[in-house]
N, C-alpha and C. Protein backbone atom coordinates (compact mmCIF):
# COMPACT_ATOMS: atom_id res chain seq x y z
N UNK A 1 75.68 25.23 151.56
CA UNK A 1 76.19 25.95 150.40
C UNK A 1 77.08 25.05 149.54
N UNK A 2 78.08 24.29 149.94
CA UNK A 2 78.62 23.28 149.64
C UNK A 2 77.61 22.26 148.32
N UNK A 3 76.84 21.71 148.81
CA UNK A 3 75.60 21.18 148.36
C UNK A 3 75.05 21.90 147.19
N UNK A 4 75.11 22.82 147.38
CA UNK A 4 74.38 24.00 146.01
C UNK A 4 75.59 23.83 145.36
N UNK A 5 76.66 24.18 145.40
CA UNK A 5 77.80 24.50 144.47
C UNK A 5 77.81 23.05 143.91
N UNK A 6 78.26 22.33 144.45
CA UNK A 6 78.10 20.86 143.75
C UNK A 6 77.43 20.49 142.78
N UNK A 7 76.32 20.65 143.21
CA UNK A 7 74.73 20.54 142.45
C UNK A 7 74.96 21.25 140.57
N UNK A 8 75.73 22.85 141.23
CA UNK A 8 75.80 24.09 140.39
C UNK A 8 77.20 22.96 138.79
N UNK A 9 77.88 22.64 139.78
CA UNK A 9 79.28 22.34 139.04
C UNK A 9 78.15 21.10 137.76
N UNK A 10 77.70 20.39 138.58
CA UNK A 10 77.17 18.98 138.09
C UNK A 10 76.32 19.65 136.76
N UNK A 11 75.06 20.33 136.93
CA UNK A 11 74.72 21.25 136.06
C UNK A 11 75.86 21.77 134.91
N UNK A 12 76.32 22.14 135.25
CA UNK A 12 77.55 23.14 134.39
C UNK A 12 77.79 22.07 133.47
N UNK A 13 78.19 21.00 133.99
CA UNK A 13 79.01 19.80 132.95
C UNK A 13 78.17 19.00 132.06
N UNK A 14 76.46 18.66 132.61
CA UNK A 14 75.54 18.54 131.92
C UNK A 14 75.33 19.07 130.77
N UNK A 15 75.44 20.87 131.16
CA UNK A 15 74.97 21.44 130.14
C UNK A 15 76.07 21.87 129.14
N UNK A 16 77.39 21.06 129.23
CA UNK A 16 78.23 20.96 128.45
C UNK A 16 78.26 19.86 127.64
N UNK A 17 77.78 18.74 128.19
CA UNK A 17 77.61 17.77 127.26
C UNK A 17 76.24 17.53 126.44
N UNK A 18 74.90 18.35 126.76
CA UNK A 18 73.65 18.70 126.08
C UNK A 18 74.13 19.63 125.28
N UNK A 19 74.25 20.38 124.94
CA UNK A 19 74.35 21.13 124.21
C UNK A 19 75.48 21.14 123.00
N UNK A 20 75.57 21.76 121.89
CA UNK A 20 76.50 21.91 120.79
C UNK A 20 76.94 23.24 120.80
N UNK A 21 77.80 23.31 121.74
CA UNK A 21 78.69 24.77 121.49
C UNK A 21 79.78 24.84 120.68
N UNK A 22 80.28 23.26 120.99
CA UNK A 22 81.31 23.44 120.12
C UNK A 22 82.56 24.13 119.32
N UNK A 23 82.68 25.52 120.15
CA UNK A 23 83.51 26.71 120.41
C UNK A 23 83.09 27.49 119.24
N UNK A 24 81.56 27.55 119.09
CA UNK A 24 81.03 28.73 118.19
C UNK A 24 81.31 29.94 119.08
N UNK A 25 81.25 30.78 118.41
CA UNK A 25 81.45 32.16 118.74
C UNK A 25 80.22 32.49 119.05
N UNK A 26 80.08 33.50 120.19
CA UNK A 26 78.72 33.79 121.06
C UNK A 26 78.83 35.44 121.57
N UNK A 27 77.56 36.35 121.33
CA UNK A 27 77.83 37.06 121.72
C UNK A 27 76.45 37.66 122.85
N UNK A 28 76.33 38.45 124.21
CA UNK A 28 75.58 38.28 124.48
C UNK A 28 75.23 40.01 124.41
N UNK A 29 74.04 40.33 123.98
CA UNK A 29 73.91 42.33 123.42
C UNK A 29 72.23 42.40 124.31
N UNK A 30 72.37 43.47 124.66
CA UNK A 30 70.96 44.06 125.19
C UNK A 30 70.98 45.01 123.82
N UNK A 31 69.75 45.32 123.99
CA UNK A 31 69.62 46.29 122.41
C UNK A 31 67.66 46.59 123.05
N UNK A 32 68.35 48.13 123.26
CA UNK A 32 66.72 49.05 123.88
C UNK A 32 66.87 49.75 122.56
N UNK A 33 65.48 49.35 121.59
CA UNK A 33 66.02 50.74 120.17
C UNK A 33 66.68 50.45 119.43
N UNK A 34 66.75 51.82 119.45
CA UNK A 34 68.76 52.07 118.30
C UNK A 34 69.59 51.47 119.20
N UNK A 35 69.82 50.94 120.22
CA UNK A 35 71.19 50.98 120.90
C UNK A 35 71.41 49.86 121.18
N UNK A 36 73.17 49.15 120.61
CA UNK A 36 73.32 47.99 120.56
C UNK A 36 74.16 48.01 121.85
N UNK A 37 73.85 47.46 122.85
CA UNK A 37 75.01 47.23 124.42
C UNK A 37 75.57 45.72 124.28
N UNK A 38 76.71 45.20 124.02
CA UNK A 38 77.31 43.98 124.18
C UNK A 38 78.03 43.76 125.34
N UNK A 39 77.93 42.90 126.16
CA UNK A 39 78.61 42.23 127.32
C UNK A 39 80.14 42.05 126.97
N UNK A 40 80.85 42.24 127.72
CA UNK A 40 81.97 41.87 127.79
C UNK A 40 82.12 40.46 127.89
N UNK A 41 83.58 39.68 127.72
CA UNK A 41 84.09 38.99 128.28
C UNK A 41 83.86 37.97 129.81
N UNK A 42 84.46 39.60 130.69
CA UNK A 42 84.19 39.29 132.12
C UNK A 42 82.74 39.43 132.64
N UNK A 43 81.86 39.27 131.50
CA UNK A 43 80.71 39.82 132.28
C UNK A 43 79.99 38.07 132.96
N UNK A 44 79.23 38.10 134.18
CA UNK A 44 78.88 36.74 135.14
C UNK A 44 78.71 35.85 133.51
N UNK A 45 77.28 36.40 132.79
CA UNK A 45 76.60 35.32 131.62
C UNK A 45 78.01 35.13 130.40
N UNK A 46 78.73 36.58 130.51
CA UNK A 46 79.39 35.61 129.33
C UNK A 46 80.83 34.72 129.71
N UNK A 47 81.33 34.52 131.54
CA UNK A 47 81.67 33.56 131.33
C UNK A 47 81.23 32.34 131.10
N UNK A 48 79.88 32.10 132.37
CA UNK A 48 79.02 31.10 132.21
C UNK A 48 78.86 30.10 130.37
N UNK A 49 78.84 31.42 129.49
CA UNK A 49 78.66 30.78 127.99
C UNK A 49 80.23 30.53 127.62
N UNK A 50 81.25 30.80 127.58
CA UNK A 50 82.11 30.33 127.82
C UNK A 50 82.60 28.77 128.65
N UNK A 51 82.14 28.86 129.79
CA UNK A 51 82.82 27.74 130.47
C UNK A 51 81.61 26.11 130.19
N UNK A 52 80.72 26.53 129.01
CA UNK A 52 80.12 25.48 128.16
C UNK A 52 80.52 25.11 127.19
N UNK A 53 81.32 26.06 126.94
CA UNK A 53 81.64 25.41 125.55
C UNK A 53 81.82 26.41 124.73
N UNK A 54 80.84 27.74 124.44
CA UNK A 54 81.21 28.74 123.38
C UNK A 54 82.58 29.44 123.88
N UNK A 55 83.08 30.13 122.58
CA UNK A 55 84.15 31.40 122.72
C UNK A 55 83.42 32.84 122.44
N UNK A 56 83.82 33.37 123.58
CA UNK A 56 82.97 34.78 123.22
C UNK A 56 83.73 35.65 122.09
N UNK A 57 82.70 35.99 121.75
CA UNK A 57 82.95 37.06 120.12
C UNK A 57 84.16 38.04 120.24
N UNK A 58 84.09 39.08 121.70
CA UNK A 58 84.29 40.02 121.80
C UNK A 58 85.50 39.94 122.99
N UNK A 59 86.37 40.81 122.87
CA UNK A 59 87.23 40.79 124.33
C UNK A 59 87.79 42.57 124.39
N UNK A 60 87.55 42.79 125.54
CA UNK A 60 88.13 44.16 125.97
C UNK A 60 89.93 43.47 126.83
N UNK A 61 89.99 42.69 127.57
CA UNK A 61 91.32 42.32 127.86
C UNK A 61 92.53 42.49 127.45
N UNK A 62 92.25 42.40 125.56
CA UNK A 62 93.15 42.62 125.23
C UNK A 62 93.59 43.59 124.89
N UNK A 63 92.70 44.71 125.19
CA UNK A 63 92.95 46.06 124.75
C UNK A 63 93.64 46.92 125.65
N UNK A 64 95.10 47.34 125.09
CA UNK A 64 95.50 47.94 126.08
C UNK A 64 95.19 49.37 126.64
N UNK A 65 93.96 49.73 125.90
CA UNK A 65 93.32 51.36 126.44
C UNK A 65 92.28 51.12 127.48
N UNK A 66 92.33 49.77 127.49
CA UNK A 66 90.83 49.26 128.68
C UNK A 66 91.92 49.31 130.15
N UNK A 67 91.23 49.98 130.43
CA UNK A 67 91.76 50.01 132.48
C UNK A 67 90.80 49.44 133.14
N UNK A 68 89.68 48.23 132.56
CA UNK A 68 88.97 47.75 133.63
C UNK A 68 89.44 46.78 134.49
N UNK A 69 90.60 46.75 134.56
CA UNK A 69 91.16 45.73 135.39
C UNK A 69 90.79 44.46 135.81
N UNK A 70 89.85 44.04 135.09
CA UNK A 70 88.99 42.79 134.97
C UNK A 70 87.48 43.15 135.31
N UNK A 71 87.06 44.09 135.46
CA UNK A 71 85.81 44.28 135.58
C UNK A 71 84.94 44.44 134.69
N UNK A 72 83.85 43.92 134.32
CA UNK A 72 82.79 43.88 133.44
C UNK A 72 82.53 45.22 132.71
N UNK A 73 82.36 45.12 131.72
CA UNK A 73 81.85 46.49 130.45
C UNK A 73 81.16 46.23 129.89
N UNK A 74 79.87 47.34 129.32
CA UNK A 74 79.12 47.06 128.57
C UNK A 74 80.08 47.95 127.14
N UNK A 75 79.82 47.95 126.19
CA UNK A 75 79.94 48.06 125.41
C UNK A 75 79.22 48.16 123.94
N UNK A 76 79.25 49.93 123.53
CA UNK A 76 78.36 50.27 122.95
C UNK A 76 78.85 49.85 121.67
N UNK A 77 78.12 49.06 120.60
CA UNK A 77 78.23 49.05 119.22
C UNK A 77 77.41 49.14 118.40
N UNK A 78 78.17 49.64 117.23
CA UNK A 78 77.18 50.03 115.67
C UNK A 78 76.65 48.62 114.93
N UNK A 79 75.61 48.54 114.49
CA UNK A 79 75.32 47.50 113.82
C UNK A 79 76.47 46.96 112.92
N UNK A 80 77.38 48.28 112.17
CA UNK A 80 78.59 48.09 111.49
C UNK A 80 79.34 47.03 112.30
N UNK A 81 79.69 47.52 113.62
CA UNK A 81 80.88 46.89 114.35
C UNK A 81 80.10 45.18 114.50
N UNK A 82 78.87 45.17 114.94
CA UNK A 82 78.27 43.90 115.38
C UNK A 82 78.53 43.00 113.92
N UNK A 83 78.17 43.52 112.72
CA UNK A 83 78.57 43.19 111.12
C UNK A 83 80.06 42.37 110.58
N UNK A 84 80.68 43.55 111.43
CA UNK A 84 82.41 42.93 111.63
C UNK A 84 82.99 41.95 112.64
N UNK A 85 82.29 41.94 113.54
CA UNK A 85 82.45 41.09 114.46
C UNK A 85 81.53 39.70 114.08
N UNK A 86 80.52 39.55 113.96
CA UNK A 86 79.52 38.43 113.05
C UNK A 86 79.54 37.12 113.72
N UNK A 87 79.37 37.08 115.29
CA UNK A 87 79.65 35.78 115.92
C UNK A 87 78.35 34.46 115.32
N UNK A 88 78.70 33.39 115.93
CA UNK A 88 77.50 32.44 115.47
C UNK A 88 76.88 32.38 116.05
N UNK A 89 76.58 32.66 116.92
CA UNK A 89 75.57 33.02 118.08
C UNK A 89 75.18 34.05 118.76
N UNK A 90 73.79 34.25 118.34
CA UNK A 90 73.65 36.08 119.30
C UNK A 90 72.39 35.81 120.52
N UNK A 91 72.79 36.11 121.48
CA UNK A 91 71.59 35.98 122.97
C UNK A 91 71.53 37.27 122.96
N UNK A 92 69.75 37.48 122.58
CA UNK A 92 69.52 39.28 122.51
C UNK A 92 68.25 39.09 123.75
N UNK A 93 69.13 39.62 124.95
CA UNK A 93 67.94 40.04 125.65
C UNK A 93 67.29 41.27 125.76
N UNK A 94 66.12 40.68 126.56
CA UNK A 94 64.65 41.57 125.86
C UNK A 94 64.37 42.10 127.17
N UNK A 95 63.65 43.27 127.19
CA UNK A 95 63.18 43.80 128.47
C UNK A 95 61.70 44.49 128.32
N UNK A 96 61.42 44.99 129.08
CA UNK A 96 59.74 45.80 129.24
C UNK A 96 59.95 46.96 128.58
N UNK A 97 61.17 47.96 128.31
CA UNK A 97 61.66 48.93 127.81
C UNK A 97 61.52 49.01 126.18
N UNK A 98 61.58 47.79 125.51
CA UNK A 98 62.10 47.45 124.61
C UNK A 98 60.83 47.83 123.76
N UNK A 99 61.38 48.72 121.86
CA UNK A 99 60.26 48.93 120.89
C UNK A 99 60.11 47.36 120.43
N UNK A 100 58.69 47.52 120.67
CA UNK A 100 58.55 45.93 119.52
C UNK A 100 57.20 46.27 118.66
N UNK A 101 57.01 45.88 117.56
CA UNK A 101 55.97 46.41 116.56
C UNK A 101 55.20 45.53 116.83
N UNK A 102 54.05 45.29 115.93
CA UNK A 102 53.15 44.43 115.85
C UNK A 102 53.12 42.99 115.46
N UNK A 103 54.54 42.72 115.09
CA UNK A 103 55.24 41.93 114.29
C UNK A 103 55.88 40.85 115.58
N UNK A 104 56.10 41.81 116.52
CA UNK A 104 56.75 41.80 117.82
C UNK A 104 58.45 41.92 117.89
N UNK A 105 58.49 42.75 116.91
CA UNK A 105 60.01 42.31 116.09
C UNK A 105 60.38 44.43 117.03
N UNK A 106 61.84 43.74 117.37
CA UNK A 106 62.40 45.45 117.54
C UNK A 106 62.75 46.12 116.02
N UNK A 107 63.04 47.27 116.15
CA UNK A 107 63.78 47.72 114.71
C UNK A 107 64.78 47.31 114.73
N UNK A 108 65.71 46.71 115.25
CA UNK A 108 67.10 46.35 114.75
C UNK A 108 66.62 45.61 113.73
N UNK A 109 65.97 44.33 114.21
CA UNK A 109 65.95 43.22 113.75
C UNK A 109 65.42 43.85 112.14
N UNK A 110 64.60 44.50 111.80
CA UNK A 110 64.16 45.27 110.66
C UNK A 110 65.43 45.83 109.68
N UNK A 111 66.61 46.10 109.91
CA UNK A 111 67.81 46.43 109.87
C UNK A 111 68.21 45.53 108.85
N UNK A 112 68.52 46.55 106.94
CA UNK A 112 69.41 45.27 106.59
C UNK A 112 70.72 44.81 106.86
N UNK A 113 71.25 45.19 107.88
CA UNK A 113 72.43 44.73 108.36
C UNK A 113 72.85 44.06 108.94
N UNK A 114 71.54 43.98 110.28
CA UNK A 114 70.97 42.94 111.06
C UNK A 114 70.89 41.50 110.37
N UNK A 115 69.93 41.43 109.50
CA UNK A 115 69.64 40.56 108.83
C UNK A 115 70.75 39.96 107.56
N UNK A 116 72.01 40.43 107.39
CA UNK A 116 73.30 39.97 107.27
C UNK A 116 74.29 39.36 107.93
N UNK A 117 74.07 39.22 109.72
CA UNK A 117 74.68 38.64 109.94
C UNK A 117 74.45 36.90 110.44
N UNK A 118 75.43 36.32 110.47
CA UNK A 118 75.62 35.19 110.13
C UNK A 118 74.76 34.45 111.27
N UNK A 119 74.40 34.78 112.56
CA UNK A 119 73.76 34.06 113.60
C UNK A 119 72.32 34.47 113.23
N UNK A 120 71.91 35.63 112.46
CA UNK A 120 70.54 35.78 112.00
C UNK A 120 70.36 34.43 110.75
N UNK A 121 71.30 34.41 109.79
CA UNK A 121 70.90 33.94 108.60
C UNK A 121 70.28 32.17 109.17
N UNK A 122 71.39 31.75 109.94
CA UNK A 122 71.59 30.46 110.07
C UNK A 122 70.68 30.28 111.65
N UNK A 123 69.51 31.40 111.99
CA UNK A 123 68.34 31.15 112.84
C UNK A 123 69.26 30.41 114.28
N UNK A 124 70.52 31.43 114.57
CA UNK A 124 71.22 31.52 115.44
C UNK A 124 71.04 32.74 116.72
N UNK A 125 69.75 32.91 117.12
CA UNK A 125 69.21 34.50 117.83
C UNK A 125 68.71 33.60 118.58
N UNK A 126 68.88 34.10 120.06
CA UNK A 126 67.80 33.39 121.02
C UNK A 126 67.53 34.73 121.67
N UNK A 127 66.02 35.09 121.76
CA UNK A 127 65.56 35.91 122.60
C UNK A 127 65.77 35.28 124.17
N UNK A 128 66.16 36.35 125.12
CA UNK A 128 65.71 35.96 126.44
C UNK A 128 65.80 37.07 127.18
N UNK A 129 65.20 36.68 128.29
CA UNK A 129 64.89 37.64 129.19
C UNK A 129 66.34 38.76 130.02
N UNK A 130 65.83 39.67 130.18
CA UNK A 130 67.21 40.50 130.73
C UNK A 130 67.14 40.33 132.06
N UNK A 131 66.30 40.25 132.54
CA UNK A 131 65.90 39.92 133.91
C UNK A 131 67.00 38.43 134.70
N UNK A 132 66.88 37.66 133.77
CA UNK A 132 67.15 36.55 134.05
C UNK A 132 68.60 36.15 133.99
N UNK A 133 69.18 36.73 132.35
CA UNK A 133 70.44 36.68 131.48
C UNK A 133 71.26 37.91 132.43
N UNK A 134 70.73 38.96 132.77
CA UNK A 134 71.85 40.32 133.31
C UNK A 134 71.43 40.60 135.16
N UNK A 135 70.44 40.31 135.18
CA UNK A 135 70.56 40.87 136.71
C UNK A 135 70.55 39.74 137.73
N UNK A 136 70.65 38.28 137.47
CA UNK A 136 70.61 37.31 138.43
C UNK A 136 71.87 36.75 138.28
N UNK A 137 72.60 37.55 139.27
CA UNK A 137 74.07 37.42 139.02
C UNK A 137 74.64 36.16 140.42
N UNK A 138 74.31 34.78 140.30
CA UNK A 138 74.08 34.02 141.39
C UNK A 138 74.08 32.74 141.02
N UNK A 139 74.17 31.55 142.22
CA UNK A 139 74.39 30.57 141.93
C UNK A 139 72.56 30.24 141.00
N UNK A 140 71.83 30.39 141.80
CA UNK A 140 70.51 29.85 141.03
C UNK A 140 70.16 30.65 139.69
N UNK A 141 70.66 32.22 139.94
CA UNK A 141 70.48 32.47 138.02
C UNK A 141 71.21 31.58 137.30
N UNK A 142 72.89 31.62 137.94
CA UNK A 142 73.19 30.47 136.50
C UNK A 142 72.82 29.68 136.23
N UNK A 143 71.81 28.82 137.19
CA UNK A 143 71.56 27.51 136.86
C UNK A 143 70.03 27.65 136.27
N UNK A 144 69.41 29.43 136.55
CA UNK A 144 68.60 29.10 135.68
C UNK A 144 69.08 29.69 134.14
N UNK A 145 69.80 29.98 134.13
CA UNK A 145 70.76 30.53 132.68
C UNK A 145 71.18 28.79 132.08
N UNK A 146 71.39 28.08 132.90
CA UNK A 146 71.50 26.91 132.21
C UNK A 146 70.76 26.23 132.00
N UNK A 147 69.62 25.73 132.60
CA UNK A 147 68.74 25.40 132.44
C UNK A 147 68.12 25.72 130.91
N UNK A 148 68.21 27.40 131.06
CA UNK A 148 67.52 27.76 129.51
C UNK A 148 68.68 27.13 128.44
N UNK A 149 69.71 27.28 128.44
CA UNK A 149 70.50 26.93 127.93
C UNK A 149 70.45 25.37 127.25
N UNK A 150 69.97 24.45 127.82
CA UNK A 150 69.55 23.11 127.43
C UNK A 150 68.20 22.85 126.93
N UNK A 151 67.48 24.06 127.35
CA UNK A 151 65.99 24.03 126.49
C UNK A 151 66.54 24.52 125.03
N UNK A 152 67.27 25.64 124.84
CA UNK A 152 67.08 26.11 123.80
C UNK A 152 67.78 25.91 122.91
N UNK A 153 69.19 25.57 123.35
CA UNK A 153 70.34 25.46 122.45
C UNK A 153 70.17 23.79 121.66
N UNK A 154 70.76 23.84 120.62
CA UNK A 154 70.84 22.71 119.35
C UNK A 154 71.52 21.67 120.56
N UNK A 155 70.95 20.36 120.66
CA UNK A 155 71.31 19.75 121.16
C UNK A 155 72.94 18.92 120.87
N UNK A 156 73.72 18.51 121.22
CA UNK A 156 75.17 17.81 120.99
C UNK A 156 74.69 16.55 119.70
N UNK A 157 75.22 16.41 118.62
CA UNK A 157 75.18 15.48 117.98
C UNK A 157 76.27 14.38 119.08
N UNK A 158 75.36 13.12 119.12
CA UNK A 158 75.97 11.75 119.21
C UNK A 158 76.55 10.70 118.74
C-alpha cells in the first residue's frame, strides 16, 4: 500500500506540473436535465482539482448556516447562481440518465445562460464520466481522475 501511495503522490505532482491550472477557478456540476448539482469543496474530486493547482469556484465552509462539519454537499443551483458564480473551468459529468438530443448536446447546454458563461465562451467544459469523476472515491480513481486530467487539460506553458 505504501508503494501505491507513493506512486499516487508522484502522479499528483506530475499532474501539477503537466497541466495549466494555474489557480483558475474550477467547478465540478452533475447536471441530469433541468438540474444543476455542484460538488462542494470537500467533495474526494474537488479536492483532488484543488491540490493541482485549480481553486474551487464554490465553498460551503464558509457558510455559517452549513452544519456539514466538513462533510461533502451536493449542491443545488440555478443556471442564475452558476452565471454569478462563472468559474473558468466547468467538469460536467455525464451519465446514462442524462437528456442528450441528436446534437448530443443536454438542454442546459441549449440555455442562453449557459452559453454566457465564461468556461463555455473560452471552450473551458470538459465532459466526463460520472462514473469515474463521483463514484471512484480511491486511490486508483484519483489516479484515474488524473490521468484524465493530463489528457485533457491545456498543457503548462514552458
Amino acid at each position: 500500500m505504501e508503494k501505491k501511495l507513493m506512486a499516487h503522490e508522484e502522479k499528483l505532482s506530475e499532474t501539477k506540473q503537466k497541466i495549466s491550472a494555474n489557480s483558475q477557478s474550477v467547478l465540478l456540476i452533475g447536471n441530469t436535465n433541468d438540474t444543476i448539482m455542484a460538488r462542494d469543496e470537500n467533495f474526494f474530486t474537488s479536492r483532488l482539482l484543488t491540490q493541482v493547482g485549480y481553486r474551487y469556484a464554490i465553498s460551503t465552509s464558509g457558510n455559517s448556516d452549513s452544519s456539514n462539519g466538513g462533510d461533502s454537499v451536493n449542491m443545488k443551483m440555478t443556471l442564475e447562481q452558476l452565471l454569478k458564480t462563472d468559474p473558468d473551468v466547468i467538469i460536467l459529468m455525464t451519465g446514462k440518465t442524462d437528456d442528450l438530443d441528436a446534437d448530443v448536446k443536454r438542454p442546459i447546454e441549449k440555455n442562453v445562460l449557459w452559453k454566457k458563461l465564461k468556461a463555455v465562451k473560452n471552450g473551458h467544459v470538459y465532459h466526463v464520466d460520472r462514473a469515474v469523476w463521483s463514484l471512484r472515491r480511491s486511490v486508483d480513481g484519483a489516479n484515474a481522475i488524473l490521468d484524465e486530467l493530463q489528457k485533457e487539460m491545456p498543457a503548462a506553458k514552458k
